[in-house]
Protein backbone atom coordinates (compact mmCIF):
# COMPACT_ATOMS: atom_id res chain seq x y z
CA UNK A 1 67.58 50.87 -39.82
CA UNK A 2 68.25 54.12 -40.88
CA UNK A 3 71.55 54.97 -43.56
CA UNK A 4 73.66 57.61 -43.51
CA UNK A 5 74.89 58.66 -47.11
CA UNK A 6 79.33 58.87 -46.76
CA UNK A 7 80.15 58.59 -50.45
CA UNK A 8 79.45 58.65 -53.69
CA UNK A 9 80.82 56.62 -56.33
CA UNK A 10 82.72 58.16 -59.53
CA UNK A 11 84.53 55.71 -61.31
CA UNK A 12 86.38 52.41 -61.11
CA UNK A 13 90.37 52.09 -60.43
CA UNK A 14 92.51 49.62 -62.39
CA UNK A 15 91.36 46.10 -63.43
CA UNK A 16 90.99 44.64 -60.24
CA UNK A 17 87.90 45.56 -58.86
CA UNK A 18 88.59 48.84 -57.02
CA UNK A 19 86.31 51.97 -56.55
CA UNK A 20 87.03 56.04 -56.74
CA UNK A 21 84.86 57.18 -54.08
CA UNK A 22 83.83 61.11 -53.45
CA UNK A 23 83.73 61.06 -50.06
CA UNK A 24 80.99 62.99 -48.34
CA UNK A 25 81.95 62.77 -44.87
CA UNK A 26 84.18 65.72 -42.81
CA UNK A 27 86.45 62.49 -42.35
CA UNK A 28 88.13 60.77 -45.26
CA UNK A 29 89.72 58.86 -42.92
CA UNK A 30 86.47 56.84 -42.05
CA UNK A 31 86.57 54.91 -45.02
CA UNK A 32 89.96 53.38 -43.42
CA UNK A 33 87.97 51.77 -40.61
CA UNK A 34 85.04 50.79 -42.76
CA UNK A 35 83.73 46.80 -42.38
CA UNK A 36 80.23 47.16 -43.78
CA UNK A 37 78.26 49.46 -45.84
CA UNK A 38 75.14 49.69 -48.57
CA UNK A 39 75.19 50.24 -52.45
CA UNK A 40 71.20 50.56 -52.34
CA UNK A 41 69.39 48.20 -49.87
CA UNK A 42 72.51 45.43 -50.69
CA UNK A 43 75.12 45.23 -47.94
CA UNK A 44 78.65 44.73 -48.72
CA UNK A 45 81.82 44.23 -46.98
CA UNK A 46 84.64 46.61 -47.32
CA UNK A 47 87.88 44.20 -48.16
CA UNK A 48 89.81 47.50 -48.11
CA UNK A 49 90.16 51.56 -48.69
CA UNK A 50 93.10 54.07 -49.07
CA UNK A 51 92.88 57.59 -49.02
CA UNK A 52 94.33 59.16 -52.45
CA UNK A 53 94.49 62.60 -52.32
CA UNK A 54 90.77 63.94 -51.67
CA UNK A 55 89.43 60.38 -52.59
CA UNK A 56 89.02 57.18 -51.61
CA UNK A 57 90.32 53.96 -53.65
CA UNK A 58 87.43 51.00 -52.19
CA UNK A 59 87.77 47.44 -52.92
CA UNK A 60 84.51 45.13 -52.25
CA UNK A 61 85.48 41.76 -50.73
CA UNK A 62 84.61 39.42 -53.64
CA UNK A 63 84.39 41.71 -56.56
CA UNK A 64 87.95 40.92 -58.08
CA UNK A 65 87.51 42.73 -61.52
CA UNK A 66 86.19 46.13 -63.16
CA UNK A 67 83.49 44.45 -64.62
CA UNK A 68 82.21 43.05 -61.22
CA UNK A 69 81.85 46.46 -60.33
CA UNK A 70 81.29 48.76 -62.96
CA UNK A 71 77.50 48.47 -62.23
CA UNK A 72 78.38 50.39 -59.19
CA UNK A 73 79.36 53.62 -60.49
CA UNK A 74 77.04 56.95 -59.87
CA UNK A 75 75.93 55.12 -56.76
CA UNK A 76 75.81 56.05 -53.37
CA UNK A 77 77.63 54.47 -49.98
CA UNK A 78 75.97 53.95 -47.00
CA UNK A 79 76.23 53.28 -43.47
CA UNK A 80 74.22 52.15 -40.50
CA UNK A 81 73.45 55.02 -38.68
CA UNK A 82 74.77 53.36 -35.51
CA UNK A 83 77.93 53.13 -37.32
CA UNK A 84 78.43 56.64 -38.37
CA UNK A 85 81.07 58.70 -37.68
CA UNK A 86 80.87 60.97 -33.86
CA UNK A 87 80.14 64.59 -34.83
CA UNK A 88 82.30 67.34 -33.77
CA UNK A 89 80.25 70.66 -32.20
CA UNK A 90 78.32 72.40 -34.74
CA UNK A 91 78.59 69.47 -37.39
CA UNK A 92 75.55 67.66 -38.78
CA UNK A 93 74.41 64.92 -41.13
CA UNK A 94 72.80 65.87 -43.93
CA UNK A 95 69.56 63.78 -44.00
CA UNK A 96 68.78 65.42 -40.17
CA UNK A 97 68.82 68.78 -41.81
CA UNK A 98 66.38 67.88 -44.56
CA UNK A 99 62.89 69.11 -43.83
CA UNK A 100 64.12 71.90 -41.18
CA UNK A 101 62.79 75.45 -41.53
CA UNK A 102 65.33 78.43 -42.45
CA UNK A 103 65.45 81.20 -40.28
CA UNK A 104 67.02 84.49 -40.89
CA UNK A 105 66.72 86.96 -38.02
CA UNK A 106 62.81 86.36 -37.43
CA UNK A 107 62.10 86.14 -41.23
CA UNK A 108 61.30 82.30 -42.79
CA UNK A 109 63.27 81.75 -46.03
CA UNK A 110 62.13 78.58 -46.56
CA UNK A 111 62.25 74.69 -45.95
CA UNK A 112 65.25 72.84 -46.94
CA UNK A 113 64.81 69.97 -49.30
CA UNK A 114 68.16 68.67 -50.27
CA UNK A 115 71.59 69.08 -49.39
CA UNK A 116 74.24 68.16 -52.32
CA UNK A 117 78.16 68.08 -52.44
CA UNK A 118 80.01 68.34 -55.34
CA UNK A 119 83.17 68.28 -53.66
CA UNK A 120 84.47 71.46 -52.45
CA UNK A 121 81.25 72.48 -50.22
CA UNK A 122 78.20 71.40 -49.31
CA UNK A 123 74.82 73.55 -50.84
CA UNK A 124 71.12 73.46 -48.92
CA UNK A 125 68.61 73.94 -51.81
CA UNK A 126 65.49 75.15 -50.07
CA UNK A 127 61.86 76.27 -51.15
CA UNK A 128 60.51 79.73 -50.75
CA UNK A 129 56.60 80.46 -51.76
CA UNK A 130 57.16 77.80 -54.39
CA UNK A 131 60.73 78.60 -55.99
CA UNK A 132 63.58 76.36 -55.67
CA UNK A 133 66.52 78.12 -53.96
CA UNK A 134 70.07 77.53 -52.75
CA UNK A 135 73.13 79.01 -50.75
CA UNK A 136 76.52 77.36 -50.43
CA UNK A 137 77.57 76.33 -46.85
CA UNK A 138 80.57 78.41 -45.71
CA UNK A 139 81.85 79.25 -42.23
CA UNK A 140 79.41 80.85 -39.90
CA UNK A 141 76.54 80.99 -42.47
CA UNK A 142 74.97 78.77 -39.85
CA UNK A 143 74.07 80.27 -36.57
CA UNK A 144 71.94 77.68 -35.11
CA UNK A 145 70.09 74.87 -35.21
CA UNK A 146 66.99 73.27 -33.50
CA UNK A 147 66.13 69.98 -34.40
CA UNK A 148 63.47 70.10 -31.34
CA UNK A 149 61.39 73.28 -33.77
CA UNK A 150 63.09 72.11 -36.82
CA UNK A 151 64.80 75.29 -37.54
CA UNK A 152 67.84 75.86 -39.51
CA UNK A 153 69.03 79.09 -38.81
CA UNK A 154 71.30 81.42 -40.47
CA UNK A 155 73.80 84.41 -40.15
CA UNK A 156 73.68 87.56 -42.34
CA UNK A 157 76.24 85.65 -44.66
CA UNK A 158 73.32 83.95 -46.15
CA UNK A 159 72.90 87.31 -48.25
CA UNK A 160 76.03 87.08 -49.88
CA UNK A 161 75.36 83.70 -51.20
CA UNK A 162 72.15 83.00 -51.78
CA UNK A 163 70.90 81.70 -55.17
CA UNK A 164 67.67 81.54 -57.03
C-alpha cells in the first residue's frame, strides 16, 4: 500500500512518552483524527495528539516513557494513502509531484526530484542538464499541473525564486 509522508518527528515531550511532530500536512488538525500510522514499515496506533501552536504533541498507545520513544526522533509519519487527508483545488501531495517535468512557458527547467519542508514552505529541488536546483513554493508560482504528461508547470514567479 502506498504511504503518504504527514510529519516528521523533532523531539520528545515530557517523560511520558509523547512526540513533537513537524507537521507536513496543509491540516494540523489531521493529526486530531489520527488512529493508525507508520514510523518506517512498523504500524502504530495513535493513543492521542494535540495541536500546540504550529506542532503536534503525539502519544503512541503503549510507549509510556521518553525512553520508549526516543528511538523515534528524526523519523518520519506515515499514512495509508487511503487514509489521507481530501485535497482542496490546486493542492497536492508531495510524492505525486516527484518525477514530474517543469515547465516554464514552453521551456523545460527540469525534473523534480524532491520536495522538502522545513516548516514555513515547501521547496521542489529539481535537475537541470545535470545541476541540482530549487525554488521555494509560494502563491501562484504554480500554474498547472498534469499528472496525465507529468508536467509541473510554473508562472513567471519562478524567476524570482529560483536557486542553484
Amino acid at each position: 500500500m502506498e504511504k503518504i509522508e504527514i510529519g516528521k518527528i523533532v523531539n520528545t515531550v515530557g517523560l511520558k512518552g509523547e512526540l513533537k511532530v513537524l507537521p507536513l500536512t496543509s491540516d494540523i488538525n489531521r493529526f486530531k483524527k489520527l488512529k493508525t500510522f507508520y514510523i518506517g514499515n512498523d504500524s502504530y496506533e495513535c493513543e492521542r495528539a494535540s495541536v500546540r501552536n504550529d506542532k503536534v504533541a503525539l502519544k503512541i498507545k503503549g510507549y509510556d516513557s521518553i525512553e520508549s520513544v526516543e528511538k523515534f526522533k528524526n523519523k518520519s509519519i506515515y499514512v495509508d494513502r487511503k487514509d489521507a487527508i481530501e485535497l482542496k483545488k490546486d493542492e497536492y501531495f508531495a510524492v505525486d509531484l516527484i518525477g514530474l517535468e517543469i515547465y516554464h512557458n514552453d521551456k523545460k527547467l527540469g525534473t523534480v526530484t524532491e520536495i522538502a519542508n522545513y516548516g514555513a514552505t515547501d521547496i521542489i529541488f529539481f535537475k537541470s542538464a545535470g545541476v541540482e536546483k530549487s525554488f521555494v513554493v509560494i502563491d501562484g508560482i504554480i500554474k498547472d499541473v498534469d499528472f496525465e504528461a507529468k508536467k509541473l508547470y510554473v508562472t513567471d514567479k519562478i524567476l524570482d525564486v529560483i536557486c542553484e
